[in-house]
N, C-alpha and C. Protein backbone atom coordinates (compact mmCIF):
# COMPACT_ATOMS: atom_id res chain seq x y z
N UNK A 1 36.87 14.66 -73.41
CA UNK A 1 35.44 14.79 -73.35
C UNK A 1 35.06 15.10 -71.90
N UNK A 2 34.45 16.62 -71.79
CA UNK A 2 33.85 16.73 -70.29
C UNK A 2 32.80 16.13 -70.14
N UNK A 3 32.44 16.11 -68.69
CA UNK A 3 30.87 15.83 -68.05
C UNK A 3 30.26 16.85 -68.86
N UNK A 4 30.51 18.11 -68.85
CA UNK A 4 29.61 19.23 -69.24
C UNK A 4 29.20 18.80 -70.66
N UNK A 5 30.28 18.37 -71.57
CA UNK A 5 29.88 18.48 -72.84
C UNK A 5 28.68 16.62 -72.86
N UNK A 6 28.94 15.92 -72.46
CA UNK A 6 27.86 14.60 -72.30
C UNK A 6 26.41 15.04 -71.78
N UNK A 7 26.48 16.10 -70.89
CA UNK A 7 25.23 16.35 -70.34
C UNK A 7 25.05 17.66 -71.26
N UNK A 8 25.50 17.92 -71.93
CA UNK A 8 25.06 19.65 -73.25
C UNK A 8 24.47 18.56 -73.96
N UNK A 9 25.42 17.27 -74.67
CA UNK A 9 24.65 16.46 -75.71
C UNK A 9 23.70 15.85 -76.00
N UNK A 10 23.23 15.20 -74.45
CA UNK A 10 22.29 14.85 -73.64
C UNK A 10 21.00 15.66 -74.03
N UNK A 11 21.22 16.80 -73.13
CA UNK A 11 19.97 17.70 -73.27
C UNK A 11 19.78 18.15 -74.78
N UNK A 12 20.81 19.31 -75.38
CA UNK A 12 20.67 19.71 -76.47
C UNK A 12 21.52 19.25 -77.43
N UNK A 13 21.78 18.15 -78.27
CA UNK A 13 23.12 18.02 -79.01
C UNK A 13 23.74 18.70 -79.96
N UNK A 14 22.68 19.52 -80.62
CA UNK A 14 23.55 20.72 -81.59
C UNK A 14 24.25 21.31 -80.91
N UNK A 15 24.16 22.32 -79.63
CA UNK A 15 24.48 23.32 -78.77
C UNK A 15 26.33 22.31 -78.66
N UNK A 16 26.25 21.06 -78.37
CA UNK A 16 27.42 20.78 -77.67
C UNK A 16 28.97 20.15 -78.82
N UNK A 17 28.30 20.58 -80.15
CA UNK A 17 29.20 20.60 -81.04
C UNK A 17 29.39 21.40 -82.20
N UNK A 18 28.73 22.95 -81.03
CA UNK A 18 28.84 23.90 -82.19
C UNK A 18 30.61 24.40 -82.90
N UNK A 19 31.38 24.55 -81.89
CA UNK A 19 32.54 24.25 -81.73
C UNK A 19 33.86 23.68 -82.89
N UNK A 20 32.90 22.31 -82.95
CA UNK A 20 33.53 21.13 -83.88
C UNK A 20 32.92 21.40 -85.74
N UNK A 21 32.47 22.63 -85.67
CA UNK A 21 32.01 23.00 -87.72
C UNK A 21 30.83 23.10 -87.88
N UNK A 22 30.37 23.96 -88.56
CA UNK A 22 29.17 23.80 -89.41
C UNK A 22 28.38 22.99 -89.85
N UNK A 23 29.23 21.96 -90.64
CA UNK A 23 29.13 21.22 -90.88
C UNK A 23 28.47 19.45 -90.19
N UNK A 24 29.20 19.98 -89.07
CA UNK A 24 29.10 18.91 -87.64
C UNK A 24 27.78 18.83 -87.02
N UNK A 25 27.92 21.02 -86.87
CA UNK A 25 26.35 21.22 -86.57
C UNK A 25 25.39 20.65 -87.22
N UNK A 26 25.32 21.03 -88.38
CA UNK A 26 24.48 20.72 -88.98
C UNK A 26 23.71 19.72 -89.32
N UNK A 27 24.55 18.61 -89.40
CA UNK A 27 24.27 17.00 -89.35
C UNK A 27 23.79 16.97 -87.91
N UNK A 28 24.40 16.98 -86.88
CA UNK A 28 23.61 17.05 -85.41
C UNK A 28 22.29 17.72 -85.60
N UNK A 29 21.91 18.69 -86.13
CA UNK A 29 20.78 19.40 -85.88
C UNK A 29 19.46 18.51 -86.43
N UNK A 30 20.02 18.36 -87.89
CA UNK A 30 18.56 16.82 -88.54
C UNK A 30 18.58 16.03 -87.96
N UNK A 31 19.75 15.40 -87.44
CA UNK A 31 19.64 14.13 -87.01
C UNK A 31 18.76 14.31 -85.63
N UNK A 32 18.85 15.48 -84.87
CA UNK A 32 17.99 15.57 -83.91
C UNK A 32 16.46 16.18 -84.21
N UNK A 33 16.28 16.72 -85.51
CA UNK A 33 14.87 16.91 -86.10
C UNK A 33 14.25 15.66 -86.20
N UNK A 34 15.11 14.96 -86.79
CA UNK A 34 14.52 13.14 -87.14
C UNK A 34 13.88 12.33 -85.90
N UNK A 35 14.68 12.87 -84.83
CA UNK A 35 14.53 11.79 -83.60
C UNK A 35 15.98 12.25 -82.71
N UNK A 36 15.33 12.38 -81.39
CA UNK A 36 16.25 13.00 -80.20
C UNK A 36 18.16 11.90 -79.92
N UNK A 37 17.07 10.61 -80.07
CA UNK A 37 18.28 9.80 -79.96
C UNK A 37 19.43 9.63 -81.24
N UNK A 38 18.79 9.81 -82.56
CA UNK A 38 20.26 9.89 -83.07
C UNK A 38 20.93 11.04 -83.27
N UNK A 39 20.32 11.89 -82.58
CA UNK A 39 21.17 13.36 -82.71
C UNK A 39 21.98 13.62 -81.50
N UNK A 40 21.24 12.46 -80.55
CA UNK A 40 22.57 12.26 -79.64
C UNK A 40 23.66 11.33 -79.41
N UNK A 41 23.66 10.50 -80.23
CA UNK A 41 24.53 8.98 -80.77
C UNK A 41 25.10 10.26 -81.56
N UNK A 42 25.09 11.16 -82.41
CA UNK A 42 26.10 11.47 -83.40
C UNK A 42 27.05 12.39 -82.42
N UNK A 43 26.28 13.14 -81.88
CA UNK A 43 26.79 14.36 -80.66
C UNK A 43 28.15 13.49 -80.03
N UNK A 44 27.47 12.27 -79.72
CA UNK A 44 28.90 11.95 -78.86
C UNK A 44 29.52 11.33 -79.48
N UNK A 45 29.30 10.92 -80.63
CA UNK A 45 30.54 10.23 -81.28
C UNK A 45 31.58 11.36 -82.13
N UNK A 46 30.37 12.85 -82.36
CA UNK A 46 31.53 13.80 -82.63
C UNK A 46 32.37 14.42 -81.45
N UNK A 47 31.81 14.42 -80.42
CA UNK A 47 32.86 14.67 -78.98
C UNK A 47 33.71 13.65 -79.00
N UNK A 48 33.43 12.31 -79.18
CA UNK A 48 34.47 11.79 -78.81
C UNK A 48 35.78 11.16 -79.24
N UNK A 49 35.30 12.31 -80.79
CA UNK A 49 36.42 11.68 -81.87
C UNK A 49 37.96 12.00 -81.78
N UNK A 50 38.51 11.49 -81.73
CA UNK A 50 40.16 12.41 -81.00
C UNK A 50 40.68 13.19 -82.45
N UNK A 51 40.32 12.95 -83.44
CA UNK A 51 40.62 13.70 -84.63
C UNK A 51 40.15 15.57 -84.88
N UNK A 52 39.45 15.39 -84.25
CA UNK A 52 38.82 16.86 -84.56
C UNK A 52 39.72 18.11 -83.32
């Protein structure tokens, strides 16, 4: 996990797990329609999953 990608998730969190699926996106993207903070709780828990 970079600095860059914490501060992409930060600011924009879809943008910083476009990368990690469609799918990934996608859930990041509502979850940040819903409210800024859980679209960035998901952002980094999909950065920081060692599985992907």
């Amino acid at each position: 996990m970079s600095i860059f990608r914490v501060i992409l998730s930060i600011v924009f969190p879809p943008l910083a797990v476009i990368d990690k699926g469609c799918g990934s996106t996608l859930i990041v993207f509502l979850l940040t329609l819903c409210g800024w903070v859980p679209g960035v709780i998901a952002a980094l828990v999909i950065i920081n999953n060692p599985d992907r």
